[in-house]
C-alpha atoms as a PDB file:
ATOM      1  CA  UNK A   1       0.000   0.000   0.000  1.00  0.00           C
ATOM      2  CA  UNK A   2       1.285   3.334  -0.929  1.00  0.00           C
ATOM      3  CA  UNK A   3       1.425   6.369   1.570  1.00  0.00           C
ATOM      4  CA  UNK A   4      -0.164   9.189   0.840  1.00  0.00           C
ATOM      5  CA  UNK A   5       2.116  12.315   0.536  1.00  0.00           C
ATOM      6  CA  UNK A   6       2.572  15.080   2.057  1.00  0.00           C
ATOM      7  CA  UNK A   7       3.526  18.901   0.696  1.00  0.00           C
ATOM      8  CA  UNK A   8       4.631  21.944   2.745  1.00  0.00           C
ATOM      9  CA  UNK A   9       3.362  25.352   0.959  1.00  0.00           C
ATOM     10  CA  UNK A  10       5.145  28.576   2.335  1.00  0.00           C
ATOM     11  CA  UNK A  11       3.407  31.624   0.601  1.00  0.00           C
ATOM     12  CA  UNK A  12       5.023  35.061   0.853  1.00  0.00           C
ATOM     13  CA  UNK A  13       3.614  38.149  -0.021  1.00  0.00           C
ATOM     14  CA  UNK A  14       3.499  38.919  -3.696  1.00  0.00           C
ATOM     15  CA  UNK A  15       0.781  39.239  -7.306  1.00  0.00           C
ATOM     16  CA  UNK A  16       1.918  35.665  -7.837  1.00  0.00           C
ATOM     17  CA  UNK A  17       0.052  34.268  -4.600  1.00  0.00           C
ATOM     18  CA  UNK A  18      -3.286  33.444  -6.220  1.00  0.00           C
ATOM     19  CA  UNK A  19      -1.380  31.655  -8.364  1.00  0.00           C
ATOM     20  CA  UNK A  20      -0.567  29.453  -5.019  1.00  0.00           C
ATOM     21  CA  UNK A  21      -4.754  29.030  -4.902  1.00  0.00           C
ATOM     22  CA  UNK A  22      -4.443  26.626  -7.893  1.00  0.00           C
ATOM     23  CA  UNK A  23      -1.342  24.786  -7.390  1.00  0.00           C
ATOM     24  CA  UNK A  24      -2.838  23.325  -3.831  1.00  0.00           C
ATOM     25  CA  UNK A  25      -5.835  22.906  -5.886  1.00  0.00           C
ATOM     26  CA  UNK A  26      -3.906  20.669  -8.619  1.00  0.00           C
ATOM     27  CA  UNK A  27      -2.161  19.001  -5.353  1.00  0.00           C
ATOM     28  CA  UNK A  28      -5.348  17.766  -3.299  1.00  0.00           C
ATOM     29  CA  UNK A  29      -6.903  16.148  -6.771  1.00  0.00           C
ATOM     30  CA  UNK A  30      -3.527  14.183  -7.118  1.00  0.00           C
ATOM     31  CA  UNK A  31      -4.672  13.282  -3.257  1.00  0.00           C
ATOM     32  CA  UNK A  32      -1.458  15.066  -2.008  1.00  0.00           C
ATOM     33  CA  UNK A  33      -2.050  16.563   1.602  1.00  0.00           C
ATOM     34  CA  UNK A  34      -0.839  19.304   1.933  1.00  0.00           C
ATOM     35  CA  UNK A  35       0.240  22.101   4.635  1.00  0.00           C
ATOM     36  CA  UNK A  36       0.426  26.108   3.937  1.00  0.00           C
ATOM     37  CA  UNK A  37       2.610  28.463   5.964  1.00  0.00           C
ATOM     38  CA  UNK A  38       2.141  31.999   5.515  1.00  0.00           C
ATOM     39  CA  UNK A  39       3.604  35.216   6.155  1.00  0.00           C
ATOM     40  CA  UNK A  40       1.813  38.066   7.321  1.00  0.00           C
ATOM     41  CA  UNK A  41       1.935  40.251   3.754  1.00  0.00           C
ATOM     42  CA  UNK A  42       0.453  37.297   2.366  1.00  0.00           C
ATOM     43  CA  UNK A  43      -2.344  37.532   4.038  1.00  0.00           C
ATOM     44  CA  UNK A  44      -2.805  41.196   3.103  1.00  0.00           C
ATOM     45  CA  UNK A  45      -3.413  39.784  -0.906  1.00  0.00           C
ATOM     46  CA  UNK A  46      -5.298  36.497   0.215  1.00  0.00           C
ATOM     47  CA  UNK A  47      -6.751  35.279   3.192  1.00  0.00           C
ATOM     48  CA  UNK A  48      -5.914  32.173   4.968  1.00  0.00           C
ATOM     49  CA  UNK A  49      -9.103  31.304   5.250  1.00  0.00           C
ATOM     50  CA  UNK A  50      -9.134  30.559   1.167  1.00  0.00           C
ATOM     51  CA  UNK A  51      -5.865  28.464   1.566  1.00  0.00           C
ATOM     52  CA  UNK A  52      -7.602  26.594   4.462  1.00  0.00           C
ATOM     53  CA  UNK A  53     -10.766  25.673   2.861  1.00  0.00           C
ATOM     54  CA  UNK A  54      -8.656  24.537  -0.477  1.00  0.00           C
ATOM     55  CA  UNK A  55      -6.161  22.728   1.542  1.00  0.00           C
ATOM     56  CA  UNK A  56      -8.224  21.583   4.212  1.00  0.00           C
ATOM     57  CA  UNK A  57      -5.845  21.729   6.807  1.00  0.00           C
ATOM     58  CA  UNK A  58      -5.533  24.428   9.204  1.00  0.00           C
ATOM     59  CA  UNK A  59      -3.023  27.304   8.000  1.00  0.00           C
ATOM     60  CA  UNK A  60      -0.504  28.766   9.918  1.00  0.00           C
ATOM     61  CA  UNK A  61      -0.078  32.473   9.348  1.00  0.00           C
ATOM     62  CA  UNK A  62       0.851  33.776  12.835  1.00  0.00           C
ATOM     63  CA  UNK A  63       4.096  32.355  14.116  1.00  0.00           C
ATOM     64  CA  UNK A  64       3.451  33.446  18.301  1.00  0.00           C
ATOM     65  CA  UNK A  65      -0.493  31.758  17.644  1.00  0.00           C
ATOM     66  CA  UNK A  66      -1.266  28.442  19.586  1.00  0.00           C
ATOM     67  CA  UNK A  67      -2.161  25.793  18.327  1.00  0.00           C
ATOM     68  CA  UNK A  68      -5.574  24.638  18.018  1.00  0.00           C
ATOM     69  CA  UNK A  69      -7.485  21.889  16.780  1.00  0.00           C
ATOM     70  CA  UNK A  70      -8.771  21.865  13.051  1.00  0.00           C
ATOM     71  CA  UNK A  71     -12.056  24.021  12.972  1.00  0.00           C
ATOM     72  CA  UNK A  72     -13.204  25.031   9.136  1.00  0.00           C
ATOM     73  CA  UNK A  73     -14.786  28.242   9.108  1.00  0.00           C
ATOM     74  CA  UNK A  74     -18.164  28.345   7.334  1.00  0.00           C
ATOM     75  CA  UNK A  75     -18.333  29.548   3.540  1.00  0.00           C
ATOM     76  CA  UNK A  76     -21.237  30.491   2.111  1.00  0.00           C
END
């Protein structure tokens, strides 16, 4: 049985950060988990809460945050 793999994403601010949106979007339908670290000016072009829902794990984007468990915001 093969293992399922597993991709760190660190986004830093910059235009070509929505381009980030589709890459993890081309990783999860190859059934790739995968993780996205961000730093804080990429969060002023797109919010975590879009690399979150696409990766669907939680995002890190604060380094002095605590952990918490995995809780999805809702998207309507």
């Amino acid at each position: 049985m093969e293992q399922q793999k597993t991709v760190v994403v660190g986004v830093s601010g910059g235009v070509a950060v929505y381009k980030v949106l589709d890459v993890i979007s081309r990783l999860r339908k190859a059934d790739i988990d995968v993780h996205v670290i961000m730093t804080k000016a990429a969060t002023e072009f797109v919010t975590p809460l879009s690399f979150q829902s696409l990766s669907q794990n939680m995002v890190i984007h604060n380094m002095f945050e605590e952990p918490r468990a995995w809780e999805i915001q809702h998207i309507s």
